[in-house]
C-alpha atoms as a PDB file:
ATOM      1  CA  UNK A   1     -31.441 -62.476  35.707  1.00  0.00           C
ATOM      2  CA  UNK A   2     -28.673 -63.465  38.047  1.00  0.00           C
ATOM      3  CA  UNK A   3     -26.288 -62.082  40.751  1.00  0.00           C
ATOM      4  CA  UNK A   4     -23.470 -61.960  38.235  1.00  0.00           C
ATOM      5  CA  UNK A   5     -25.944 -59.989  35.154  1.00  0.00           C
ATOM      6  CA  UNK A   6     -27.179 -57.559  37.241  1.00  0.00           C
ATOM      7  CA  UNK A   7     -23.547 -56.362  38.500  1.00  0.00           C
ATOM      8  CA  UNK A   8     -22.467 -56.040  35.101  1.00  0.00           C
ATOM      9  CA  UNK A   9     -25.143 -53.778  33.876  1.00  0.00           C
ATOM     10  CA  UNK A  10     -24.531 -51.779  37.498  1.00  0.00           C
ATOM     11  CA  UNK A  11     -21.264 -52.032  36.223  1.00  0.00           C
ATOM     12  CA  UNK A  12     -21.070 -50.323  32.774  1.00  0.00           C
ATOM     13  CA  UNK A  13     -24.232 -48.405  33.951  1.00  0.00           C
ATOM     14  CA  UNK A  14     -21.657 -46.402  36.466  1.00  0.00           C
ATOM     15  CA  UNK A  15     -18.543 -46.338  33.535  1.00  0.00           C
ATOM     16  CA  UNK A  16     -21.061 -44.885  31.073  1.00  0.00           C
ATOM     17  CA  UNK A  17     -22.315 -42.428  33.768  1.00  0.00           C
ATOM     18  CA  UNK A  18     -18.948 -41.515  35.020  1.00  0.00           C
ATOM     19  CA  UNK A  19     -17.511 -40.735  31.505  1.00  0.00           C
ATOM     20  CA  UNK A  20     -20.895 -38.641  30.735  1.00  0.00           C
ATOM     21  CA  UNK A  21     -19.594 -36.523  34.129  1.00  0.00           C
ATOM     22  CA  UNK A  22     -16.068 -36.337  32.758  1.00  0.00           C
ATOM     23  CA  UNK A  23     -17.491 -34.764  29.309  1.00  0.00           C
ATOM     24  CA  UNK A  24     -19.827 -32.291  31.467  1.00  0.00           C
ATOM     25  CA  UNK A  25     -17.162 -31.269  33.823  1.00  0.00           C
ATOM     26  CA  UNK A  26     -14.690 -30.449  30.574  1.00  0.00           C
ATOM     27  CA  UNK A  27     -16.847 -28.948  28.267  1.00  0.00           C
ATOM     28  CA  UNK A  28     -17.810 -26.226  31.539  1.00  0.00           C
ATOM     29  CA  UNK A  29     -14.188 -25.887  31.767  1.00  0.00           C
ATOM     30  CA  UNK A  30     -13.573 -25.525  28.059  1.00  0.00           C
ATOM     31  CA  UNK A  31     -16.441 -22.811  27.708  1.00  0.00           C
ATOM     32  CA  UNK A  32     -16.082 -21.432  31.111  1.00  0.00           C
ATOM     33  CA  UNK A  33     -12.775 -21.596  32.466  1.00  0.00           C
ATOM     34  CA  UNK A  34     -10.661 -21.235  29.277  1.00  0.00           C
ATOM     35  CA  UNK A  35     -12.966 -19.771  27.201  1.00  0.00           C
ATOM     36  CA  UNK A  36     -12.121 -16.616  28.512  1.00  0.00           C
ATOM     37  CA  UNK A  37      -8.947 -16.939  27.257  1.00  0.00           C
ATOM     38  CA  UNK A  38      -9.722 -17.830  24.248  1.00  0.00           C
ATOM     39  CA  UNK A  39     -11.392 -14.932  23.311  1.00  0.00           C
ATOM     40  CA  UNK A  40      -9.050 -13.366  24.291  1.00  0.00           C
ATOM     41  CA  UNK A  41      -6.409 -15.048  21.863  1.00  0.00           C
ATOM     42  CA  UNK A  42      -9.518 -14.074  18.976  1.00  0.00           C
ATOM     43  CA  UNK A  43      -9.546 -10.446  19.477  1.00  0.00           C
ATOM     44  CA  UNK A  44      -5.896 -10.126  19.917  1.00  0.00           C
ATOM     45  CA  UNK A  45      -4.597 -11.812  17.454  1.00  0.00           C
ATOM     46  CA  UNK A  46      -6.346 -10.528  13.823  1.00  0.00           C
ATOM     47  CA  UNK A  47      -5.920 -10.699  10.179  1.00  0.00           C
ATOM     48  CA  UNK A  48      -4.235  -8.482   7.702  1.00  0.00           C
ATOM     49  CA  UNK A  49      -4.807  -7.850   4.329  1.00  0.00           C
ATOM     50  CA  UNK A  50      -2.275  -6.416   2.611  1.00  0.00           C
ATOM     51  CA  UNK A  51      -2.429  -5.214  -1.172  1.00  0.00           C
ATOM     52  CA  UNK A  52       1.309  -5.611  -3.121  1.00  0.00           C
ATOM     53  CA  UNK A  53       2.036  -3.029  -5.772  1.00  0.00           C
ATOM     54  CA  UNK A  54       4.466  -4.548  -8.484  1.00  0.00           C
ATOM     55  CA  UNK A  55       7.330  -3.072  -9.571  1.00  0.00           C
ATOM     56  CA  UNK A  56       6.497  -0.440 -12.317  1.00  0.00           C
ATOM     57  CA  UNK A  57       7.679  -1.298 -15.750  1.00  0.00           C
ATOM     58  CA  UNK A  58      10.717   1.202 -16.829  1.00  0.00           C
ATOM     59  CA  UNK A  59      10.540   4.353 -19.639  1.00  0.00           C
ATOM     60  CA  UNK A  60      13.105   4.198 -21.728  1.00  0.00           C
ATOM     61  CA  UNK A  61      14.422   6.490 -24.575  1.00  0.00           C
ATOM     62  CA  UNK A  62      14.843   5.287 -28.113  1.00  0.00           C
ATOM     63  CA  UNK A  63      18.258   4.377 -27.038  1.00  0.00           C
ATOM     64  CA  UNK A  64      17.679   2.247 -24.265  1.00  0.00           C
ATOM     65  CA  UNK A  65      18.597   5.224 -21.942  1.00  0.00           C
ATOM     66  CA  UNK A  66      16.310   4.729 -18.394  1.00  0.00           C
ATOM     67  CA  UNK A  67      14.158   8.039 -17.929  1.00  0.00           C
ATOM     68  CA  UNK A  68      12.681   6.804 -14.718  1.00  0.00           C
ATOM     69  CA  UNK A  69      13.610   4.573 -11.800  1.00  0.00           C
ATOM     70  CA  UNK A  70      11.965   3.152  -8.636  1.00  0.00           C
ATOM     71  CA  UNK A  71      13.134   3.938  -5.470  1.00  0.00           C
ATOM     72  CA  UNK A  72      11.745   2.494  -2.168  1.00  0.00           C
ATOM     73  CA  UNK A  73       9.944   4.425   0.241  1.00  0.00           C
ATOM     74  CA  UNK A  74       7.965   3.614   3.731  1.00  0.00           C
ATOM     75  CA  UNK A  75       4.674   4.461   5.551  1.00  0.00           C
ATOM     76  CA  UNK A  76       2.936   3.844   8.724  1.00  0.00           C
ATOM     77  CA  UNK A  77      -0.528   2.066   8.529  1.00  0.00           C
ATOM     78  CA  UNK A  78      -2.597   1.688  11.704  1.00  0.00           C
ATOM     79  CA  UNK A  79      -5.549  -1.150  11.936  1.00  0.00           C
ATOM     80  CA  UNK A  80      -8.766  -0.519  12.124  1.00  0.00           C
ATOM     81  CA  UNK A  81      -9.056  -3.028  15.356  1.00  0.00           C
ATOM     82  CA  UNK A  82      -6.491  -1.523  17.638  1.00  0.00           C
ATOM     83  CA  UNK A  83      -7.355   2.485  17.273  1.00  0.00           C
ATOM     84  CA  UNK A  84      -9.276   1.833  21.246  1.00  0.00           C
ATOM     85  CA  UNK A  85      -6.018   1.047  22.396  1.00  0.00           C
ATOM     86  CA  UNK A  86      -3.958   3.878  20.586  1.00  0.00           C
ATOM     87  CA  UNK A  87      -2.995   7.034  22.054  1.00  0.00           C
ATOM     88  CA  UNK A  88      -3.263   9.631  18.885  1.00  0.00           C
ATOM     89  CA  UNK A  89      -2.125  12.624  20.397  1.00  0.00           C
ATOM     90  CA  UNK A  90       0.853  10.840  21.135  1.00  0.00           C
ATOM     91  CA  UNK A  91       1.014   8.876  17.756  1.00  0.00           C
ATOM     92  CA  UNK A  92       0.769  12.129  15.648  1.00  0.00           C
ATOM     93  CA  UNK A  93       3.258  13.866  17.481  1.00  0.00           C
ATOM     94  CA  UNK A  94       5.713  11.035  16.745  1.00  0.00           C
ATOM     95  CA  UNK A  95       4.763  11.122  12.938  1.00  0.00           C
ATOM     96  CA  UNK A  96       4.750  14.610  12.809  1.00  0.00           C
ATOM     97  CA  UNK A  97       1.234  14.885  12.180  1.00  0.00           C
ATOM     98  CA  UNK A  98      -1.084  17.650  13.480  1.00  0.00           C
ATOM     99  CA  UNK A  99      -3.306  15.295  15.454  1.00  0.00           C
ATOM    100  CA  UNK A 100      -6.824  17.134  14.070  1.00  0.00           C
ATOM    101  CA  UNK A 101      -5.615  15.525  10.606  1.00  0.00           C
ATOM    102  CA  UNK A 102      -4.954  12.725  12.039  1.00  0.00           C
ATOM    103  CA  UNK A 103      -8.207  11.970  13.439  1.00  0.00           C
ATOM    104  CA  UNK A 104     -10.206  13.004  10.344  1.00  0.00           C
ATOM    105  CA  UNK A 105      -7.805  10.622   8.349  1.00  0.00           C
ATOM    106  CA  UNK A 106      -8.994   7.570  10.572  1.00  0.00           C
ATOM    107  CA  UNK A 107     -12.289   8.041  10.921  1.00  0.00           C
ATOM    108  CA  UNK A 108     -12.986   8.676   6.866  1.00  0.00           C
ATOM    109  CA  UNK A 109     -10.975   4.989   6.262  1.00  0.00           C
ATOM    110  CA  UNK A 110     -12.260   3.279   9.059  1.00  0.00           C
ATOM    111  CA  UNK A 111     -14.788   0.991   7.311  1.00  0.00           C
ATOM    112  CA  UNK A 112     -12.863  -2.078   6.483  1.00  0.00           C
ATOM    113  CA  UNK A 113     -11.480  -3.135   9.870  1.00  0.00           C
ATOM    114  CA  UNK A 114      -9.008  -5.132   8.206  1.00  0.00           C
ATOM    115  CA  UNK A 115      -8.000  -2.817   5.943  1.00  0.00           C
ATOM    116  CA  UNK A 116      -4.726  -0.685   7.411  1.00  0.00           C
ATOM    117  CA  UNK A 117      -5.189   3.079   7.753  1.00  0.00           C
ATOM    118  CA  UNK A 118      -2.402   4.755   5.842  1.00  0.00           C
ATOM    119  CA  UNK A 119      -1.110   7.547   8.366  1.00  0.00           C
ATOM    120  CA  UNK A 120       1.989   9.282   6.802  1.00  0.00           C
ATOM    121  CA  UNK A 121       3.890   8.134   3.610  1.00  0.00           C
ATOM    122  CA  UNK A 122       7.827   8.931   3.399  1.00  0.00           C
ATOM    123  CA  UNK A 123       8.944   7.972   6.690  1.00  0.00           C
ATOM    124  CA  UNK A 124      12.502   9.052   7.618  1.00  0.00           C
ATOM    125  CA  UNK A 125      15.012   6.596   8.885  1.00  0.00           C
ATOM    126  CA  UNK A 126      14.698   8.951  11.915  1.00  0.00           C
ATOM    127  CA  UNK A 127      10.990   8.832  12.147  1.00  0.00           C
ATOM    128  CA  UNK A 128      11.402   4.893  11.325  1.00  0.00           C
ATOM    129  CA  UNK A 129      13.350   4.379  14.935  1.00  0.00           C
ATOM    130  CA  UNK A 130      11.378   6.508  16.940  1.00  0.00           C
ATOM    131  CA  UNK A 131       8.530   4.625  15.681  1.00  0.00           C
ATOM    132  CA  UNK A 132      10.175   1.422  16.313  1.00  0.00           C
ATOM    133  CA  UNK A 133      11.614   2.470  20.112  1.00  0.00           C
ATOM    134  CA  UNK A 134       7.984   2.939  20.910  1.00  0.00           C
ATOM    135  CA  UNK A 135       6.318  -0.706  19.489  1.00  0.00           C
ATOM    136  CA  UNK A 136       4.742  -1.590  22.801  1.00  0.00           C
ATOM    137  CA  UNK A 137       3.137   2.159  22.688  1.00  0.00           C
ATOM    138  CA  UNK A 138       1.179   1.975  19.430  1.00  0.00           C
ATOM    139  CA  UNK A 139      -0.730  -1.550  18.958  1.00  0.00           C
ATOM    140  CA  UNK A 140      -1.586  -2.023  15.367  1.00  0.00           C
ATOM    141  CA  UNK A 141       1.074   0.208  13.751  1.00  0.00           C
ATOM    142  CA  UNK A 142       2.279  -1.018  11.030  1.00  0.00           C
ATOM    143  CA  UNK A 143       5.705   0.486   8.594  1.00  0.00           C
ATOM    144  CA  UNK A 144       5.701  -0.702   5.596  1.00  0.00           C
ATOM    145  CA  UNK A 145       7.719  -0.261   2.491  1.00  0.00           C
ATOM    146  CA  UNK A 146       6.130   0.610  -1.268  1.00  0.00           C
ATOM    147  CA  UNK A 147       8.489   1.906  -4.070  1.00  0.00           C
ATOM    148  CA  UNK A 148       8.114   5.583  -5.757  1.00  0.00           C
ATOM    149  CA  UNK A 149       8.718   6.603  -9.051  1.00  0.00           C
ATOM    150  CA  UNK A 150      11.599   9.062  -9.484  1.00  0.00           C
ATOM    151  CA  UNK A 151      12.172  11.024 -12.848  1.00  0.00           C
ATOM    152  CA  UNK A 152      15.809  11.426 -13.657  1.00  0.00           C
ATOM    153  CA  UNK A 153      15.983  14.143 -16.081  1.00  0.00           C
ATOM    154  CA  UNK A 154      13.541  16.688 -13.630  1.00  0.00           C
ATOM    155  CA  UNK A 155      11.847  18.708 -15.909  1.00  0.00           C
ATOM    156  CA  UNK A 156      13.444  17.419 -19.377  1.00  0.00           C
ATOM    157  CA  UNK A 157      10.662  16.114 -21.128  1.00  0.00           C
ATOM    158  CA  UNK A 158       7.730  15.937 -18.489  1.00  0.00           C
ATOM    159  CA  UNK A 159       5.144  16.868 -21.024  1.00  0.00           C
ATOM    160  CA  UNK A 160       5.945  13.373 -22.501  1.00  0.00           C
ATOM    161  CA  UNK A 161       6.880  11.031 -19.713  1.00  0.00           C
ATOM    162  CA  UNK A 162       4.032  12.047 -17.666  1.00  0.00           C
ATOM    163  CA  UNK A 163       3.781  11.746 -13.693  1.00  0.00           C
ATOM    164  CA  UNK A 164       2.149   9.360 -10.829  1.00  0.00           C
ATOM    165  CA  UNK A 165      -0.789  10.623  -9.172  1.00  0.00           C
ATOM    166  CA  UNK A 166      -3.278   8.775  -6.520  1.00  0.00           C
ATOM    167  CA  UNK A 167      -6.257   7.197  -8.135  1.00  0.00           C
ATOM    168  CA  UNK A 168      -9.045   9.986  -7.956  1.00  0.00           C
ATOM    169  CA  UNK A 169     -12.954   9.868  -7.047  1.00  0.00           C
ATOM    170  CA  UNK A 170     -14.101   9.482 -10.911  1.00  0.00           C
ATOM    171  CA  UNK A 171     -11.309   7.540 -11.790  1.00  0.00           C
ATOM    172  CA  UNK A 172     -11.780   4.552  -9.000  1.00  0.00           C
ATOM    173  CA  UNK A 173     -15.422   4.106 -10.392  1.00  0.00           C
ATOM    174  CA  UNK A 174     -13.884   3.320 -14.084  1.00  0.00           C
ATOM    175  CA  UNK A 175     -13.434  -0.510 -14.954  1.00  0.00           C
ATOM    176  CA  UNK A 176     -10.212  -0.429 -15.833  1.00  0.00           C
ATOM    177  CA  UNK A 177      -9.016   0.819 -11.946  1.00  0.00           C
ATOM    178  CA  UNK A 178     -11.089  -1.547 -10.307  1.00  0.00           C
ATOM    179  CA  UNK A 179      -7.976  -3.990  -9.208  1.00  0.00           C
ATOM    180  CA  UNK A 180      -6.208  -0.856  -8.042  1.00  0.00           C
ATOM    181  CA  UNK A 181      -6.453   0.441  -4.184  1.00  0.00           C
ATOM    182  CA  UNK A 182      -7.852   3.575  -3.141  1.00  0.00           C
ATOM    183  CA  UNK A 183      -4.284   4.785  -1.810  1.00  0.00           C
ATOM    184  CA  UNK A 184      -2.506   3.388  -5.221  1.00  0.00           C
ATOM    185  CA  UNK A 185      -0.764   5.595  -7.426  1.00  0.00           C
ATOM    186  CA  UNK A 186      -1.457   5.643 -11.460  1.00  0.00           C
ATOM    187  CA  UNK A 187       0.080   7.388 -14.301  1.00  0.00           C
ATOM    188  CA  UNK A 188      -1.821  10.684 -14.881  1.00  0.00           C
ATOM    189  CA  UNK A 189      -0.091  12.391 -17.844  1.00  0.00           C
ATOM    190  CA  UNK A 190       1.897  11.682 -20.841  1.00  0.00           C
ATOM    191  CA  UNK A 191       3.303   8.090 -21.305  1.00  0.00           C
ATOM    192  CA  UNK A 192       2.603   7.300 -17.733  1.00  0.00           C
ATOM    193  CA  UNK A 193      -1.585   7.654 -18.553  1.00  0.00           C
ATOM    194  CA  UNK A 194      -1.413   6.235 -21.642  1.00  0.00           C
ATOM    195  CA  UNK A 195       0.160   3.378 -20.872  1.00  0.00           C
ATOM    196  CA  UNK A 196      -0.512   3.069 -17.419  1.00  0.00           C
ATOM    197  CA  UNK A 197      -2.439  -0.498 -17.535  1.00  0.00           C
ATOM    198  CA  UNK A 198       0.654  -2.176 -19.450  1.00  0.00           C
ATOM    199  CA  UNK A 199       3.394  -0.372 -16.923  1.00  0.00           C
ATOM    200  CA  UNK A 200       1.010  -0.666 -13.722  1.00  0.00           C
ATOM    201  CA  UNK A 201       1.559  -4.601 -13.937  1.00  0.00           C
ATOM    202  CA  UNK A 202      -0.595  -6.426 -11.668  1.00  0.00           C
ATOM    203  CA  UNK A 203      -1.291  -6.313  -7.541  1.00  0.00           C
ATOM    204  CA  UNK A 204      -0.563  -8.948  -5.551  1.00  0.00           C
ATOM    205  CA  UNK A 205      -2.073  -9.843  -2.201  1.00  0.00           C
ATOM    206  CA  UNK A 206      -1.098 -10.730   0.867  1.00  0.00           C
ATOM    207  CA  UNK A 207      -3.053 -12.058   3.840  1.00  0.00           C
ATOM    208  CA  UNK A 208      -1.361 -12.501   7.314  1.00  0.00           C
ATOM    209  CA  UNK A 209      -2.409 -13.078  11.091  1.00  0.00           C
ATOM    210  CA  UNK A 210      -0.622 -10.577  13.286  1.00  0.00           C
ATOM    211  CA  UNK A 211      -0.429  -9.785  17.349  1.00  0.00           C
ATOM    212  CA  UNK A 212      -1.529  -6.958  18.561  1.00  0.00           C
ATOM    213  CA  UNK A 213       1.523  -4.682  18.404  1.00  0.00           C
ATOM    214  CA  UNK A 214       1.380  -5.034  14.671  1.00  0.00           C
ATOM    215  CA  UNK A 215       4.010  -7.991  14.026  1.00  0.00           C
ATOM    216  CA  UNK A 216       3.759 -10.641  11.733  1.00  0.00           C
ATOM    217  CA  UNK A 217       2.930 -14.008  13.564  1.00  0.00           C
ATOM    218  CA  UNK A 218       2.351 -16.426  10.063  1.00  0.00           C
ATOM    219  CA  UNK A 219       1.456 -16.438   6.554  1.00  0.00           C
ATOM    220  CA  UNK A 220      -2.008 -17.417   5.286  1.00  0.00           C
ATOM    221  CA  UNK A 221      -2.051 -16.769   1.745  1.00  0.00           C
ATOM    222  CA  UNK A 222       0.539 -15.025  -0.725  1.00  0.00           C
ATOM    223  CA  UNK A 223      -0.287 -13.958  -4.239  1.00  0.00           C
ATOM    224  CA  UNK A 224       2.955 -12.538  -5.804  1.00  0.00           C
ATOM    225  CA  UNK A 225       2.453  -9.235  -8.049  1.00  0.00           C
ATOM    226  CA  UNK A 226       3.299  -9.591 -11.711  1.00  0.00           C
ATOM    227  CA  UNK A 227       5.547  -6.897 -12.668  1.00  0.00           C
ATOM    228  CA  UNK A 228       4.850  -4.103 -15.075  1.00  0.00           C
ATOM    229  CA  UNK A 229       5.656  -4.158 -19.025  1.00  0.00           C
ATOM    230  CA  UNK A 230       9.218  -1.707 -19.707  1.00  0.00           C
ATOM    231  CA  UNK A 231       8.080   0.756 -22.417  1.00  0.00           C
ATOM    232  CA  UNK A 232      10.581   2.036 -24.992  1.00  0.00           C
ATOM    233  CA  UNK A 233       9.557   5.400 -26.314  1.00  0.00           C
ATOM    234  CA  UNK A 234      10.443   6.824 -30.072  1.00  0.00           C
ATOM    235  CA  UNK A 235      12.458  10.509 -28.252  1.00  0.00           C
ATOM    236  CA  UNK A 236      15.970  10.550 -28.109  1.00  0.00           C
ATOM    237  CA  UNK A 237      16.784  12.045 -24.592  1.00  0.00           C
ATOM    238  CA  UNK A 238      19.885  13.590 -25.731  1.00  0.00           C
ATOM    239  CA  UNK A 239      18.266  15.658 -28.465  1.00  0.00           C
ATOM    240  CA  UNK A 240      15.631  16.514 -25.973  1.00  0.00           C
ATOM    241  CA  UNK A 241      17.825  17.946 -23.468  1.00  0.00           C
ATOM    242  CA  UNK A 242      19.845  19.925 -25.822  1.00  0.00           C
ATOM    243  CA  UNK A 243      16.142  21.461 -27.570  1.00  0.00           C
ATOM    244  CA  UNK A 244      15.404  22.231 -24.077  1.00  0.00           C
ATOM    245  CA  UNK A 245      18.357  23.856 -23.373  1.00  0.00           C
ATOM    246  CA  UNK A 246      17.851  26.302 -26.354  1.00  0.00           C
ATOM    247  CA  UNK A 247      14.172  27.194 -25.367  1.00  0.00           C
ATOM    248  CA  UNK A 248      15.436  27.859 -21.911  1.00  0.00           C
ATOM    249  CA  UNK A 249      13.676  31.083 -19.912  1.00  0.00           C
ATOM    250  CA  UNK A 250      11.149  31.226 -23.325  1.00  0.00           C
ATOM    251  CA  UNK A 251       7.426  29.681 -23.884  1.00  0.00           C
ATOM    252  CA  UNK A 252       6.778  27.689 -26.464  1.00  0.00           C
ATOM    253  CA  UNK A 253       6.383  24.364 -28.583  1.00  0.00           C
ATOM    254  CA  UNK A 254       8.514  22.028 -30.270  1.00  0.00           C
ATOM    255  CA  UNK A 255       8.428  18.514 -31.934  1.00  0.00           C
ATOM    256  CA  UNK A 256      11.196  17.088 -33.699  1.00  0.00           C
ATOM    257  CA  UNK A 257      10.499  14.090 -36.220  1.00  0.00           C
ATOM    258  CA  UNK A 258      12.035  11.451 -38.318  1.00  0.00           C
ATOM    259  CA  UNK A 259      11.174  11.989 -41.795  1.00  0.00           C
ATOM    260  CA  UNK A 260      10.897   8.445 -43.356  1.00  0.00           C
ATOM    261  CA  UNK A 261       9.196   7.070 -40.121  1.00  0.00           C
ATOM    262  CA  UNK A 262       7.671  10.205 -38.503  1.00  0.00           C
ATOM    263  CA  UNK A 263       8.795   9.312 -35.614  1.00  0.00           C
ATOM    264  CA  UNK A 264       8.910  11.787 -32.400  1.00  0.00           C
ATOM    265  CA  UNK A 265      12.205  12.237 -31.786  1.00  0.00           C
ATOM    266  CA  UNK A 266      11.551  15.301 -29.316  1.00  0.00           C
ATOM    267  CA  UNK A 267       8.690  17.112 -28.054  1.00  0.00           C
ATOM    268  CA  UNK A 268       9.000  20.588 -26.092  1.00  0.00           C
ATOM    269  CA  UNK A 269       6.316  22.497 -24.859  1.00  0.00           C
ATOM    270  CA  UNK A 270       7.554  25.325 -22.458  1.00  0.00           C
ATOM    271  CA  UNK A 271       7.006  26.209 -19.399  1.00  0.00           C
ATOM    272  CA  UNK A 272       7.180  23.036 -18.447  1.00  0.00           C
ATOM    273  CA  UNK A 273       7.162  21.226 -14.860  1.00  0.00           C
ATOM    274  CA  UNK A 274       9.427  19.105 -12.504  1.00  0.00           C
ATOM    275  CA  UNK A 275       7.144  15.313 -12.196  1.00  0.00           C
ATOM    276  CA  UNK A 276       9.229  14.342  -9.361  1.00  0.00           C
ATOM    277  CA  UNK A 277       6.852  17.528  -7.569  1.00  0.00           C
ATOM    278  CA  UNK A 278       3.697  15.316  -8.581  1.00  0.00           C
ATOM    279  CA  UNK A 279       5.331  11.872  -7.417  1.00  0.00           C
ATOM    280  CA  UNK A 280       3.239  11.718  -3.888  1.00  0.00           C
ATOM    281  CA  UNK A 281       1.191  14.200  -4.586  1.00  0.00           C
ATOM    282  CA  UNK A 282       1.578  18.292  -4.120  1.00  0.00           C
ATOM    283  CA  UNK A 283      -0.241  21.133  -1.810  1.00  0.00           C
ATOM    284  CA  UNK A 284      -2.679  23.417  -3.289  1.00  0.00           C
ATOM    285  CA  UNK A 285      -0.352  26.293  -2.540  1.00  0.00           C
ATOM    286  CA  UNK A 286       2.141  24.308  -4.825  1.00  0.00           C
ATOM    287  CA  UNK A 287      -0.030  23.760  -7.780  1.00  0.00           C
ATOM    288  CA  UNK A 288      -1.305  27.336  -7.941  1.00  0.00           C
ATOM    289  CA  UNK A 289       2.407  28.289  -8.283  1.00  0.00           C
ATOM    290  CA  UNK A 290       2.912  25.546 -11.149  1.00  0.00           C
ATOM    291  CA  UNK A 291      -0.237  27.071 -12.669  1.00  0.00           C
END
């Protein structure tokens, strides 16, 4: 082999060597030096999954008179992942929470650590900005905003229309409620039960990465809610209203028909009940006094 041979083995014998040192010295820095910081990127940065109620579908009268309407309300959520770094005391004397409850509310829904802890639902704006004015104080806290159901004639035909309750024990474990959150609310009476799959619509989904105080940092995959089915009932709120108005202060029953169709064109059963009282649920002191 000559002179000229060898030196060009020697040659790309030290390139091949030198670039071998170049990958050992940067893959110690990767895992060493940054690596480090890239965990810490991981645990601070996490996912979300958030579950998107669609818009309930409207009760109508016979007349195409609204009976109900959804109104926007907001809650605070807390995730799973940041409650180390959360001061509770502190956070339930913000919310207006008696920090006991507060702690036995977290640790019962603490399973899915990417499943937000709802803390208190119907957040005042003033609530809202105190909230806000202390981001950096809470890590993880979350307000978010869900619409209620509000019942526009109060106690005028309740028996009928129904109320929203929160999906119970016995009823999560049926098929039909197996889509629907353990926080959701469902119709539980009257036209809201029975037709609760048709108005309930279907949930979307959401799934975002967020910081660690909580805020939105980018989208990873949106599935839109399809909105509940409007429902026209046979009553004629007018009549109903003015039946009611005669039974008033008395117990009783009532149902008003159409002859050639039979038709309910009014329904009373007194006493009767304000729904709006059942909307996000009601004490136990409360409901003894309704019953």
């Amino acid at each position: 082999m000559t002179n000229n041979n060898r030196d060009g083995i020697r040659t790309a014998s030290l390139i091949i060597i030198g670039l071998f040192a170049l990958f050992v010295v940067r893959l110690w820095q990767l895992q060493v030096l940054q690596g480090k910081e890239y965990r810490k990127i991981s645990t601070e940065n996490m996912l979300r999954i958030i579950k998107i109620p669609a818009p309930r579908g409207i009760i109508y009268d016979r007349n195409g008179i609204p009976l109900v309407k959804n109104s926007p309300y907001f809650y605070a959520s807390l995730m799973p992942e940041r409650l180390e770094n959360v001061d509770i005391h502190s956070l339930a004397e913000i919310l207006g929470i008696n920090s006991n409850d507060l702690h036995a509310k977290i640790n019962k829904k603490r399973l899915n650590p990417f499943e937000p802890i709802k803390l208190k639902e119907g957040l005042t704006f003033a609530e809202i900005a105190a909230v806000e004015a202390r981001r950096s104080d809470f890590p993880g806290l979350i307000i978010d905003i869900d619409m209620s159901r509000e019942y526009l004639y109060g106690d005028i035909g309740a028996h009928l229309i129904g109320y929203l309750g929160k999906v119970n024990p016995s009823q999560s474990k049926k098929p039909e409620f197996r889509d629907v959150p353990p926080d959701a609310f469902i119709g539980q009476w009257g036209a809201e039960l029975l037709f609760d799959r048709s108005l309930r619509g279907t949930f979307g989904e959401r799934i975002i990465e967020i910081d660690a105080l909580g805020r939105e940092i980018r989208p990873l995959q949106d599935k839109p809610p399809v909105k509940g089915e409007d429902l026209k009932l046979s009553i004629d709120i007018a009549l109903q209203k003015a039946a009611e108005e005669l039974y008033a202060g008395r117990a009783g029953a009532l149902v008003a028909l159409k002859p050639d169709t039979g038709e309910v064109l009014g329904f009373i059963s007194r006493p009767s009940f304000d729904p709006n009282r059942f909307v996000r649920g009601i004490s136990y002191e409360q409901w003894i006094e309704l019953n």
